[in-house]
N, C-alpha and C. Protein backbone atom coordinates (compact mmCIF):
# COMPACT_ATOMS: atom_id res chain seq x y z
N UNK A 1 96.58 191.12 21.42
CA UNK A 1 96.98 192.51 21.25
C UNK A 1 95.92 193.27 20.48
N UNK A 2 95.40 194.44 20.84
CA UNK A 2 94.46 194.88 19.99
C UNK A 2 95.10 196.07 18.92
N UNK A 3 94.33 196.06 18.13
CA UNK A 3 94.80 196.28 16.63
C UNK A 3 94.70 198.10 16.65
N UNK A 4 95.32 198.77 16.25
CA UNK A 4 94.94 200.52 16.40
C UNK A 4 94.38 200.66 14.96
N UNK A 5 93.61 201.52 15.20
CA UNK A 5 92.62 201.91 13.74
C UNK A 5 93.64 203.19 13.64
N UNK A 6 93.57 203.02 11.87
CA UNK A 6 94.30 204.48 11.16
C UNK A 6 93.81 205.43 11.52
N UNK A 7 92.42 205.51 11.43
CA UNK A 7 91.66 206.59 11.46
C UNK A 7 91.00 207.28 13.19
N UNK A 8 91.84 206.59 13.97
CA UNK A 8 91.34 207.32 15.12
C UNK A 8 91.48 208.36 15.68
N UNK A 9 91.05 209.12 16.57
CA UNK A 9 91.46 210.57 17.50
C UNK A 9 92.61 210.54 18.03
N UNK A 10 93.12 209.74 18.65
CA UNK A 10 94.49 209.73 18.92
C UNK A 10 95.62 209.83 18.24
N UNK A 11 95.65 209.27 17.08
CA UNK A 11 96.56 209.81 15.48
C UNK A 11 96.37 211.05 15.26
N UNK A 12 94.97 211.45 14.82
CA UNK A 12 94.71 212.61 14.54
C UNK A 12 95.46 213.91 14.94
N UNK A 13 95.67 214.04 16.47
CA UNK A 13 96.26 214.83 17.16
C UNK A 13 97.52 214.80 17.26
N UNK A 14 97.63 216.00 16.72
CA UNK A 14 99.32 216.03 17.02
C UNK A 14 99.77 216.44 18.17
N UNK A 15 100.92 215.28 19.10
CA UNK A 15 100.67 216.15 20.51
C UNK A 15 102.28 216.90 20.16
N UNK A 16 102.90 216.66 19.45
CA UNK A 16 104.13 217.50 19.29
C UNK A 16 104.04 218.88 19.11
N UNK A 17 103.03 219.36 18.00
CA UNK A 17 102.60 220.63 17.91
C UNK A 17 101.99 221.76 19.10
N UNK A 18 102.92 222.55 19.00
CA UNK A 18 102.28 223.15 20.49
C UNK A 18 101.18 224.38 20.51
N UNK A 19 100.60 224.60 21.21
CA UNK A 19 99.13 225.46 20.93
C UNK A 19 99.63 227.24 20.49
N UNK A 20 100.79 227.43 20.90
CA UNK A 20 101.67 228.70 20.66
C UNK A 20 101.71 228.50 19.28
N UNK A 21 102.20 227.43 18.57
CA UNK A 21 102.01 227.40 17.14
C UNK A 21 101.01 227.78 16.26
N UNK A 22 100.01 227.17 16.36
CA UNK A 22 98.75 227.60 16.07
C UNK A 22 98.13 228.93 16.65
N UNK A 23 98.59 229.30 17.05
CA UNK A 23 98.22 230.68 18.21
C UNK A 23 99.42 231.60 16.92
N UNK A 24 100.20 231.19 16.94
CA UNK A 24 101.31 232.21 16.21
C UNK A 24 100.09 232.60 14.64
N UNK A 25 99.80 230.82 13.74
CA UNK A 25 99.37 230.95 12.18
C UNK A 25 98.15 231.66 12.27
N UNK A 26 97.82 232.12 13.84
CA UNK A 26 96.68 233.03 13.69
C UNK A 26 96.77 234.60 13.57
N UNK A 27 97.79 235.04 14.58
CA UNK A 27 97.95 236.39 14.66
C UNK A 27 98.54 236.90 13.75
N UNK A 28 99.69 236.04 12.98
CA UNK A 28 100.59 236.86 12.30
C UNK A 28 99.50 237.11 11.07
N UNK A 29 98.69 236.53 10.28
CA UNK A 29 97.83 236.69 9.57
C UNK A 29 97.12 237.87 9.25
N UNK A 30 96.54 238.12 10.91
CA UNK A 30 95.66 239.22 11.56
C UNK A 30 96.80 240.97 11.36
N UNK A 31 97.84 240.38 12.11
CA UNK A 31 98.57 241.85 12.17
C UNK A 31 99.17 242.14 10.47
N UNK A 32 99.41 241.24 9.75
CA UNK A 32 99.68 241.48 8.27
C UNK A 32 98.41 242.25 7.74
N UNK A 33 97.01 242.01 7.90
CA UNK A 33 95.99 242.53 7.05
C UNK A 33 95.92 243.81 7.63
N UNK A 34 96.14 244.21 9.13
CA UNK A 34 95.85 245.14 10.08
C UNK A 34 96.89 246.27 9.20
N UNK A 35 98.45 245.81 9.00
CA UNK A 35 99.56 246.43 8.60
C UNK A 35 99.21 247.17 7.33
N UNK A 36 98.33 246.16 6.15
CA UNK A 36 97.64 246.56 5.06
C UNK A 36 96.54 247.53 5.24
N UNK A 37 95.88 247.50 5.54
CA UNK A 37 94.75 248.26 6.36
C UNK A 37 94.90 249.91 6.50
N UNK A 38 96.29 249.83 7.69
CA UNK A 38 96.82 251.18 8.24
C UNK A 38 97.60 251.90 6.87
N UNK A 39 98.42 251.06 6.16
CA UNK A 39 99.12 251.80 4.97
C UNK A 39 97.84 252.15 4.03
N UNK A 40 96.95 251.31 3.56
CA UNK A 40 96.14 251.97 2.45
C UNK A 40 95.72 253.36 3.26
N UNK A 41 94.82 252.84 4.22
CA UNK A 41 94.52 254.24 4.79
C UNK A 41 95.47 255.45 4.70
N UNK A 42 96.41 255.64 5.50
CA UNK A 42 97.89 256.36 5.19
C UNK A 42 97.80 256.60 3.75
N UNK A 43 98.02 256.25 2.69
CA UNK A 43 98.15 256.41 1.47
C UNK A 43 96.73 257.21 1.20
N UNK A 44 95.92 257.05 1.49
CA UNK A 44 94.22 257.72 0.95
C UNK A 44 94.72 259.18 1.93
N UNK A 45 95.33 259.28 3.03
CA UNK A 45 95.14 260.53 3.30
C UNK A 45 96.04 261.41 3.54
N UNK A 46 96.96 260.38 2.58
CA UNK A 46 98.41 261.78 1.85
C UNK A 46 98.02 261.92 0.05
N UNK A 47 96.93 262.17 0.31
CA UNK A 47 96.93 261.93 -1.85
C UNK A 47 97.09 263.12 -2.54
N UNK A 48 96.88 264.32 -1.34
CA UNK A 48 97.50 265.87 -1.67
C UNK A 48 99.27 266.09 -1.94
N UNK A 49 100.13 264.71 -1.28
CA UNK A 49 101.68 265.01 -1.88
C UNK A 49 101.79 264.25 -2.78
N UNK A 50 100.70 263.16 -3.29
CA UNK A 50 100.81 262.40 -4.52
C UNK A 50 100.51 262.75 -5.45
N UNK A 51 100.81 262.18 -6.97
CA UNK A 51 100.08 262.44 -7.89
C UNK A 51 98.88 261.15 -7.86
N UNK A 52 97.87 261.15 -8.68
CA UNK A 52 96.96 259.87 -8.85
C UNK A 52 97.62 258.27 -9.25
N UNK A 53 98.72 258.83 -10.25
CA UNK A 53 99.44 257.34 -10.36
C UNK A 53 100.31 256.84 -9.16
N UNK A 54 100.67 258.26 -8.62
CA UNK A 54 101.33 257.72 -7.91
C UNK A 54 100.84 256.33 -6.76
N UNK A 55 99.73 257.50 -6.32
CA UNK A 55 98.53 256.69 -5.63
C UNK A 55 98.13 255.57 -5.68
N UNK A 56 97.69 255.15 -7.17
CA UNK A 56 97.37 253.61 -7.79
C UNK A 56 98.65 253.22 -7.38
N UNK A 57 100.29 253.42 -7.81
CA UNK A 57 100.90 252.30 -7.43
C UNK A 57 101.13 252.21 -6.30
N UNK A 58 101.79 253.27 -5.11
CA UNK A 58 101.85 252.80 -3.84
C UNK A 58 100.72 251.86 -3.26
N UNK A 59 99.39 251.41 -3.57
CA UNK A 59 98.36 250.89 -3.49
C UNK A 59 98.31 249.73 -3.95
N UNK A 60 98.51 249.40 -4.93
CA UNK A 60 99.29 248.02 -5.99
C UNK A 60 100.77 247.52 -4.70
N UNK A 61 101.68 248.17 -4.23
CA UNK A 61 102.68 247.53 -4.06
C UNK A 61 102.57 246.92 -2.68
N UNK A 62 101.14 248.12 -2.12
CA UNK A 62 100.96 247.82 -0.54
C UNK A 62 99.98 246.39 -0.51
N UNK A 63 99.32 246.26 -1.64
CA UNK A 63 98.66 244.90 -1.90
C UNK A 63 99.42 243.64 -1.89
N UNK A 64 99.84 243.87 -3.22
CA UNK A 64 100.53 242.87 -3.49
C UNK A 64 101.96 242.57 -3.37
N UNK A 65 102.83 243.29 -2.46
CA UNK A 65 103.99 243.05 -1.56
C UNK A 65 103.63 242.97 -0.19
N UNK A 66 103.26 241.91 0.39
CA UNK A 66 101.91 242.25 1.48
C UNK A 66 103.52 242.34 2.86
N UNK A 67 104.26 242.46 3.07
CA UNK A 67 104.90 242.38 4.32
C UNK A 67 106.33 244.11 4.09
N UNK A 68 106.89 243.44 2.67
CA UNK A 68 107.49 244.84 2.47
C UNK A 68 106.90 246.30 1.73
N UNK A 69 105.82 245.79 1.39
CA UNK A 69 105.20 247.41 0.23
C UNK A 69 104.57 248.28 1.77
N UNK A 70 104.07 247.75 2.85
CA UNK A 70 103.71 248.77 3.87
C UNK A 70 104.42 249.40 4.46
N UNK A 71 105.56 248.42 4.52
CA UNK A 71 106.72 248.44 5.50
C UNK A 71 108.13 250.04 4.72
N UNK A 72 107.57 249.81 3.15
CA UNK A 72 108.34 250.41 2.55
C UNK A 72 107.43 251.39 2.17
N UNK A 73 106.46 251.76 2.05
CA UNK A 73 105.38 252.89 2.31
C UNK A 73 105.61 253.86 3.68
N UNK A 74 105.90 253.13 4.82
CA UNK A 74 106.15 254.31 5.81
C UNK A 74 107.57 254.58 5.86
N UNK A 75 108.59 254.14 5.55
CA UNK A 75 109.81 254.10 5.59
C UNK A 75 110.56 255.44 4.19
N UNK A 76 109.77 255.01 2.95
CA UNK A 76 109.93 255.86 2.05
C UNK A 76 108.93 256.29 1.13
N UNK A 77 107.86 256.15 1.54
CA UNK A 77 107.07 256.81 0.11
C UNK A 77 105.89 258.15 0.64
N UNK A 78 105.79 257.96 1.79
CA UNK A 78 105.25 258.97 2.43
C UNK A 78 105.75 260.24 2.22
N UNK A 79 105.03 261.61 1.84
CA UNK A 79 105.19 262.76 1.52
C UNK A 79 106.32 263.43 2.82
N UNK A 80 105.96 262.73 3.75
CA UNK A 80 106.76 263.79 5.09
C UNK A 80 108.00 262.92 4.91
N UNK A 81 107.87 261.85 4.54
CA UNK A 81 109.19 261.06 4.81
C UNK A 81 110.04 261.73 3.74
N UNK A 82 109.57 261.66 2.79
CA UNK A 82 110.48 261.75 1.48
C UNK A 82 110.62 263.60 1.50
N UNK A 83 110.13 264.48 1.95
CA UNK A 83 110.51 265.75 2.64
C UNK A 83 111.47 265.79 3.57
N UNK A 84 111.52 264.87 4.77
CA UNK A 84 113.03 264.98 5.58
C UNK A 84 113.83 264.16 4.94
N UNK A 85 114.14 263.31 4.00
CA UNK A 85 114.57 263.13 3.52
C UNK A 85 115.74 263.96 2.40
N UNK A 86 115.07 264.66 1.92
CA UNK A 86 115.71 265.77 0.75
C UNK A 86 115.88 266.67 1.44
N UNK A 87 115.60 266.87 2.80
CA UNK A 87 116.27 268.30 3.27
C UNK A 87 116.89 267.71 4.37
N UNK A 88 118.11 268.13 4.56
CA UNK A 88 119.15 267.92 5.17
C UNK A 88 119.43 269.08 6.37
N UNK A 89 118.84 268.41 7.72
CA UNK A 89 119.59 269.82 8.94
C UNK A 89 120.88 270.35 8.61
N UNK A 90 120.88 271.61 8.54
CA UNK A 90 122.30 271.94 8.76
C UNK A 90 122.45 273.02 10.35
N UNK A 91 123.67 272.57 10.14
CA UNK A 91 123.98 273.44 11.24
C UNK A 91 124.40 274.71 11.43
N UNK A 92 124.23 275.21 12.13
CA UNK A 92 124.36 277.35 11.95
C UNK A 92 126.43 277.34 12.94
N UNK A 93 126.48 277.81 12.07
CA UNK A 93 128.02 277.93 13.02
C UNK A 93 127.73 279.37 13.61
N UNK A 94 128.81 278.68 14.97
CA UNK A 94 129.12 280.04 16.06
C UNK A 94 130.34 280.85 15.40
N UNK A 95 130.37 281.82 15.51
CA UNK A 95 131.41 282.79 15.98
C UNK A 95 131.84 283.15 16.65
């Protein structure tokens, strides 16, 4: 019977792991920095409804909350957002 070495190519490979997997630990990576990317930008070119601190922290949270600080940057911290926000449509009644 011949003996299998620990260390061969055939161990090595995992054939359970499927190439979609590794295909996934690549992109999601890519579209997270991309996500970071688009919010800093966004943030640099609303800095006329910010104040400067404000600026530093939305910038701090879009860093270092890397999946919700962007996500919560376009959702609520944006000048237009947080404008429809506080103003409320109303409606004109008929007569």
């Amino acid at each position: 019977m011949p003996i299998a070495l620990a260390g061969s190519a055939a161990e090595t490979a995992n054939p359970t792991l499927p190439a979609a997997y590794d295909l996934a630990w690549t992109i999601v990576p890519i579209l997270m920095i991309a996500l970071i990317a688009v919010s800093l930008v966004s943030i640099a070119r609303h800095t006329d409804g910010l104040s400067s601190m404000a600026t530093a922290v939305w910038s701090a949270v879009v860093i270092f909350a890397t999946l919700l600080g962007p996500i919560a940057w376009f959702l609520i911290g944006r000048p237009a957002a947080r404008a429809a926000q506080l103003t409320t449509p109303t409606r004109t009644q008929r007569g």
